[in-house]
N, C-alpha and C. Protein backbone atom coordinates (compact mmCIF):
# COMPACT_ATOMS: atom_id res chain seq x y z
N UNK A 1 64.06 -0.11 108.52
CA UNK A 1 65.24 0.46 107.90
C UNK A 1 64.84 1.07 106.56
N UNK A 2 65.20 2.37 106.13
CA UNK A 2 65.63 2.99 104.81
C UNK A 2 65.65 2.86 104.20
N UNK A 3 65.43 3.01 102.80
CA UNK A 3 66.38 2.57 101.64
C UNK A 3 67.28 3.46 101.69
N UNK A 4 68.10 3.71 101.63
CA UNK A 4 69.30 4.77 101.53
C UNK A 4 69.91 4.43 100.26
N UNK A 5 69.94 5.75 99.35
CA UNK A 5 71.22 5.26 97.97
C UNK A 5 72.81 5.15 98.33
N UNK A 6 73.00 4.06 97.30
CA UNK A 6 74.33 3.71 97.03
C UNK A 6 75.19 4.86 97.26
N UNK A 7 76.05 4.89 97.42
CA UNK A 7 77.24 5.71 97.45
C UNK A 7 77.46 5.69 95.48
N UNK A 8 78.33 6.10 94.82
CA UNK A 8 78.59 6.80 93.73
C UNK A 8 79.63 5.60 93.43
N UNK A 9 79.60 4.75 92.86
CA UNK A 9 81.02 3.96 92.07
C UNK A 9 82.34 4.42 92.53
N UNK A 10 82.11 5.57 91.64
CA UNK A 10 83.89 6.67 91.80
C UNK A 10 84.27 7.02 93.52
N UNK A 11 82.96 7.42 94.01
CA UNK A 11 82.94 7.62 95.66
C UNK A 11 83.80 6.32 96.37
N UNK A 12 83.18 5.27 96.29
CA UNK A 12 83.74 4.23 96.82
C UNK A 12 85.05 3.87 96.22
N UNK A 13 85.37 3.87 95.12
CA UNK A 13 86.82 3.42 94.64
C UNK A 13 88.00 4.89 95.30
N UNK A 14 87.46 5.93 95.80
CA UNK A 14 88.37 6.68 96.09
C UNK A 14 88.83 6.75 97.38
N UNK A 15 87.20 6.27 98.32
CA UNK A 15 87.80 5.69 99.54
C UNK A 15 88.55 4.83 99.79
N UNK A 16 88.13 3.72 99.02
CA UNK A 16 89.27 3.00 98.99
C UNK A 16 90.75 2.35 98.76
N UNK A 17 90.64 3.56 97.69
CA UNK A 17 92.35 4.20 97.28
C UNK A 17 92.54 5.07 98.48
N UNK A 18 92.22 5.86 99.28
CA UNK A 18 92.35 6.35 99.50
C UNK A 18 92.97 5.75 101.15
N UNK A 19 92.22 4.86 101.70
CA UNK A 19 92.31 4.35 102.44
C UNK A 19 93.23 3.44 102.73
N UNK A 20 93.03 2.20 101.56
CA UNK A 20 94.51 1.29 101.07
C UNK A 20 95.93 1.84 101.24
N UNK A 21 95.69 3.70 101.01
CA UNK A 21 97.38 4.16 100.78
C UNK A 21 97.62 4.44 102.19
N UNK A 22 96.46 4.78 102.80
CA UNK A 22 97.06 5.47 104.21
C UNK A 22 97.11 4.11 105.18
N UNK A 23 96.55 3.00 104.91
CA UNK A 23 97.11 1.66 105.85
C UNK A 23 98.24 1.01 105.18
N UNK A 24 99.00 1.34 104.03
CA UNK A 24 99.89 0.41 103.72
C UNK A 24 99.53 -0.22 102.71
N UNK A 25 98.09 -0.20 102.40
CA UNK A 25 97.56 -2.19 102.15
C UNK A 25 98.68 -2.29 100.63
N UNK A 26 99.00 -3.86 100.70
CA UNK A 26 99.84 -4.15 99.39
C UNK A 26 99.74 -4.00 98.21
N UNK A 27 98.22 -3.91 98.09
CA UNK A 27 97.72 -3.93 96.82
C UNK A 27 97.79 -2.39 96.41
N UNK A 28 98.10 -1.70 97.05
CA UNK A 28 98.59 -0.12 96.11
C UNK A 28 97.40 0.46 95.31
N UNK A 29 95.87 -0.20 95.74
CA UNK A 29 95.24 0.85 94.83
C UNK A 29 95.17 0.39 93.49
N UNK A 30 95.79 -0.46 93.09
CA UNK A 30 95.47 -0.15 91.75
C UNK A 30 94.49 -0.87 91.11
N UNK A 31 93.58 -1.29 91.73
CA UNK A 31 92.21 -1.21 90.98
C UNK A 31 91.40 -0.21 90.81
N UNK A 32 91.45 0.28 91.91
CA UNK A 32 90.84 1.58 92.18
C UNK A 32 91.00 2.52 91.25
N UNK A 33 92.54 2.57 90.89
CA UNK A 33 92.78 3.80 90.00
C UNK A 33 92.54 3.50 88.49
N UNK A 34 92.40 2.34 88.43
CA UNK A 34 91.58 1.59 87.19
C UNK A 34 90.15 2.08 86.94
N UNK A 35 89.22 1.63 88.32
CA UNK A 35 88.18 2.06 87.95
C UNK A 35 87.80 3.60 88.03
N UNK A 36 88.55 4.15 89.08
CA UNK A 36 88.43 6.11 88.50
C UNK A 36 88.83 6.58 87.10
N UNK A 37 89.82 5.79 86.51
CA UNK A 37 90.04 6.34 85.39
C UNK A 37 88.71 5.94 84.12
N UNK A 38 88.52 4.47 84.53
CA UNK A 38 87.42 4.02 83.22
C UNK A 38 86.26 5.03 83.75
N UNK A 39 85.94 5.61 85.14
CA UNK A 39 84.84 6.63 85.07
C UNK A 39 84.92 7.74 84.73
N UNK A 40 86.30 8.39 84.19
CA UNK A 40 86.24 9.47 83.58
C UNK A 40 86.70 10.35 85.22
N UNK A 41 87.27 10.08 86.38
CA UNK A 41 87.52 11.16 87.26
C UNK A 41 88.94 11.81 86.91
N UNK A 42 88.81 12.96 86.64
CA UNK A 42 90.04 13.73 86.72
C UNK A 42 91.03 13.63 87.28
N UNK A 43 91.83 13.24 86.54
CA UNK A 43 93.39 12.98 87.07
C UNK A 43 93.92 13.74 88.05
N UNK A 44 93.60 15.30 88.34
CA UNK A 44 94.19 15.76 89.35
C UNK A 44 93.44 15.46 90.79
N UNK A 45 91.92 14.93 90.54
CA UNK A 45 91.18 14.75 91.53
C UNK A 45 91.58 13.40 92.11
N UNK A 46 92.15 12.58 91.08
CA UNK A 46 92.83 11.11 91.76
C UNK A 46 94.44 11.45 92.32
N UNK A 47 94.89 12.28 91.96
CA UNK A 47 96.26 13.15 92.57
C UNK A 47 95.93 13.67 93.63
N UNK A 48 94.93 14.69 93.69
CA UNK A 48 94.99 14.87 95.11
C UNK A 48 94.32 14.15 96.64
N UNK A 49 93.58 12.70 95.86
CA UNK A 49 92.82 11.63 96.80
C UNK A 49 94.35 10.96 97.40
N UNK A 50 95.55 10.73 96.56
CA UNK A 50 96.45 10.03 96.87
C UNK A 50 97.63 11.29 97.35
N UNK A 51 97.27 12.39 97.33
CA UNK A 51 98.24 12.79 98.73
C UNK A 51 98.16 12.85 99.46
N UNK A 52 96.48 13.21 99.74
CA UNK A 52 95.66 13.36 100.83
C UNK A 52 96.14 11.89 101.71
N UNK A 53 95.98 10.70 101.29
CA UNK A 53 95.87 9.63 101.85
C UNK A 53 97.45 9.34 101.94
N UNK A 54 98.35 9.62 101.27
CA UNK A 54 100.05 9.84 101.83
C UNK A 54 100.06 10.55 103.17
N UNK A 55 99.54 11.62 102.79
CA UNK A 55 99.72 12.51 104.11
C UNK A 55 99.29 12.30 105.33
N UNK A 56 98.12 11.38 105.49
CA UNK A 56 97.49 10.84 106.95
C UNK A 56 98.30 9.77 107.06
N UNK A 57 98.80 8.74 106.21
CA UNK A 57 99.98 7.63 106.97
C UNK A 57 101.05 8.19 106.65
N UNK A 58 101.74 9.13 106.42
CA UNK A 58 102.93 9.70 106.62
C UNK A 58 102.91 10.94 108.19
N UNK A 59 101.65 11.11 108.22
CA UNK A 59 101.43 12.15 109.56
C UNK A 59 101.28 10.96 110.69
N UNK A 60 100.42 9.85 110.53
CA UNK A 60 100.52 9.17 111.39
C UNK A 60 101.94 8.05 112.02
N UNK A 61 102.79 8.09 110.81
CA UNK A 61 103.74 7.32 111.09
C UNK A 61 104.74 7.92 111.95
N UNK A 62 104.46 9.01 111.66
CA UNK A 62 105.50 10.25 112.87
C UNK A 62 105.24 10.16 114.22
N UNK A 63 103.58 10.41 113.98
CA UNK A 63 102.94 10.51 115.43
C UNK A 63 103.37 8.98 116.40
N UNK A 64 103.42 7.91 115.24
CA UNK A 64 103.68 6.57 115.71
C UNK A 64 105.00 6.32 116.20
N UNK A 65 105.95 7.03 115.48
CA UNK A 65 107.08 6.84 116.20
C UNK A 65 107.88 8.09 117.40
N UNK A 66 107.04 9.18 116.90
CA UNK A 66 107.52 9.65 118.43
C UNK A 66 106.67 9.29 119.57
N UNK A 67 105.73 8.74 119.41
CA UNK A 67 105.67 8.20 121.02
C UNK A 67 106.45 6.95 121.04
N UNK A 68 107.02 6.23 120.19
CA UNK A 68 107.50 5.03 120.16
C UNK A 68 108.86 5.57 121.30
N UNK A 69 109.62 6.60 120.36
CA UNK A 69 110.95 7.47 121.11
C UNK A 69 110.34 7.46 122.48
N UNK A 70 109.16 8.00 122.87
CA UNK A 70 108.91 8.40 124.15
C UNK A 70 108.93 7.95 125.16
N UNK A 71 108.43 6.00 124.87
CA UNK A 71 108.12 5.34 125.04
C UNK A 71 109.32 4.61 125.68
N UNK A 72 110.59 4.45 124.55
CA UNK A 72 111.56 4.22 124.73
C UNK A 72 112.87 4.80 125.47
N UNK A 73 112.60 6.22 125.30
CA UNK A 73 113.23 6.99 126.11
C UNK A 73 112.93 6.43 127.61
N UNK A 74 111.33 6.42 128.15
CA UNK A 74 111.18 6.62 129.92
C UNK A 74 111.43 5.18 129.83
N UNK A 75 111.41 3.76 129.16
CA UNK A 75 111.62 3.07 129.61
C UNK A 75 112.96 2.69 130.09
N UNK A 76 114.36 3.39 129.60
CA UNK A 76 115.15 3.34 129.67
C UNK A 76 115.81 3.80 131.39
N UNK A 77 115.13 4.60 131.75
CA UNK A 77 115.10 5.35 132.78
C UNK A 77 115.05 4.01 133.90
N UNK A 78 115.59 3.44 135.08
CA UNK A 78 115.38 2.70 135.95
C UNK A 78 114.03 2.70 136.72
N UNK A 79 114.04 1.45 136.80
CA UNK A 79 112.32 1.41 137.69
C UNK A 79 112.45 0.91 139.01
N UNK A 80 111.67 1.66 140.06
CA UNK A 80 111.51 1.24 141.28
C UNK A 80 111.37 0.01 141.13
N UNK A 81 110.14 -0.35 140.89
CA UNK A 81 109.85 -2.01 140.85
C UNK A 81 109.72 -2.92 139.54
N UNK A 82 111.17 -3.09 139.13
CA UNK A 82 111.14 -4.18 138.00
C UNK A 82 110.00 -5.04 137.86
N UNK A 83 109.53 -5.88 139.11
CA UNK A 83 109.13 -7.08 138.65
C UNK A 83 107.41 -6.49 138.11
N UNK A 84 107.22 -5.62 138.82
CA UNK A 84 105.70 -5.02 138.43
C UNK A 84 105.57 -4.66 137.12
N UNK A 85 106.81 -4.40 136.28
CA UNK A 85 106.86 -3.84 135.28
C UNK A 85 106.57 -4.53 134.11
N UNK A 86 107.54 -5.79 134.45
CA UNK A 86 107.33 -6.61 133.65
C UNK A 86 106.29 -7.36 133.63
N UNK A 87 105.87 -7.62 134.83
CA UNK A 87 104.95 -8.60 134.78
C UNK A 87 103.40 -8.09 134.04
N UNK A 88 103.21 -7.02 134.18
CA UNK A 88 102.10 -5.98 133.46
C UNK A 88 102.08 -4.69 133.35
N UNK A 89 102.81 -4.23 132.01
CA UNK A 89 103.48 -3.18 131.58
C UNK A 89 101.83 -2.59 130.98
N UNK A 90 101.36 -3.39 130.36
CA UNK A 90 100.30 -2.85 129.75
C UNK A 90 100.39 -2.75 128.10
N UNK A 91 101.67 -2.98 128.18
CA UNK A 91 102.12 -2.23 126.23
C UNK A 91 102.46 -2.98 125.65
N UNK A 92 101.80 -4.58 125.87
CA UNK A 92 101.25 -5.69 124.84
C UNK A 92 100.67 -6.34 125.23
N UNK A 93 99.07 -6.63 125.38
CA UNK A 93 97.98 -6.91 125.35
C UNK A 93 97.78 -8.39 124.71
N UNK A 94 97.13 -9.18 124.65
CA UNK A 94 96.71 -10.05 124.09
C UNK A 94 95.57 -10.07 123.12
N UNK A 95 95.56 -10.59 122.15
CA UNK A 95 94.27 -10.71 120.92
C UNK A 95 93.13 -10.82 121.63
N UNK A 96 92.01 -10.97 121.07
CA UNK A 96 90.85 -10.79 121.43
C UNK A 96 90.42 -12.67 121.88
N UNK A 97 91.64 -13.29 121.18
CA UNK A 97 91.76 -14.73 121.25
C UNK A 97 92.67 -15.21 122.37
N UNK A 98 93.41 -14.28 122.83
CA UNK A 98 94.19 -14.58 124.12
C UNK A 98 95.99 -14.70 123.78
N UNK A 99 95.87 -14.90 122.11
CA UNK A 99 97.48 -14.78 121.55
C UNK A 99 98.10 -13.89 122.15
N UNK A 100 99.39 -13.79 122.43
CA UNK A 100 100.24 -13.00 122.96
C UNK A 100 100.69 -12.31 121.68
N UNK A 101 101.10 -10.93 121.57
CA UNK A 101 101.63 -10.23 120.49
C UNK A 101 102.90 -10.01 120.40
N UNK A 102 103.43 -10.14 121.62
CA UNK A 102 105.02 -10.06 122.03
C UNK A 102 105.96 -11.42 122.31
């Protein structure tokens, strides 16, 4: 194996602002935007890391709920064979541990 260099301080704190905003995570980033600021990154360059990363979980939350509609729409529709349906729909799976999600 390589030595390969580090990624850049500021690099990594922006992925990870960046990333944090587009999963939700609770913590909002704000370390991150702590440490871009003590490195001196330009405020509009941390403005546009955090629309960028609005805009992929705000694009994805759409995408998430219209198939949700879609989803919900055909299920609504009557099924030849109920019991097949239920019994393995497919559209909740179990953990990798066997937990049920539903």
């Amino acid at each position: 194996m390589t030595d390969q260099p580090q990624l850049h301080p500021s690099i990594v704190a922006m992925v990870s602002l960046a990333s944090g905003i587009a999963a939700g995570h609770p913590d909002m980033g704000q370390c991150q935007l702590e440490r871009l600021r003590k490195a001196g990154v330009p405020q509009h360059q941390i403005d546009a890391v955090i629309e960028i990363a609005r805009h992929i979980r705000d694009e994805a939350a759409q995408k998430l709920d219209a198939a949700f509609d879609e989803t919900a729409a055909s299920a609504a529709k009557p099924k030849v064979d109920k019991g097949r349906a239920a019994a393995g729909s497919g559209c909740c799976t179990p953990t990798a541990s066997g937990q049920s999600c539903c």
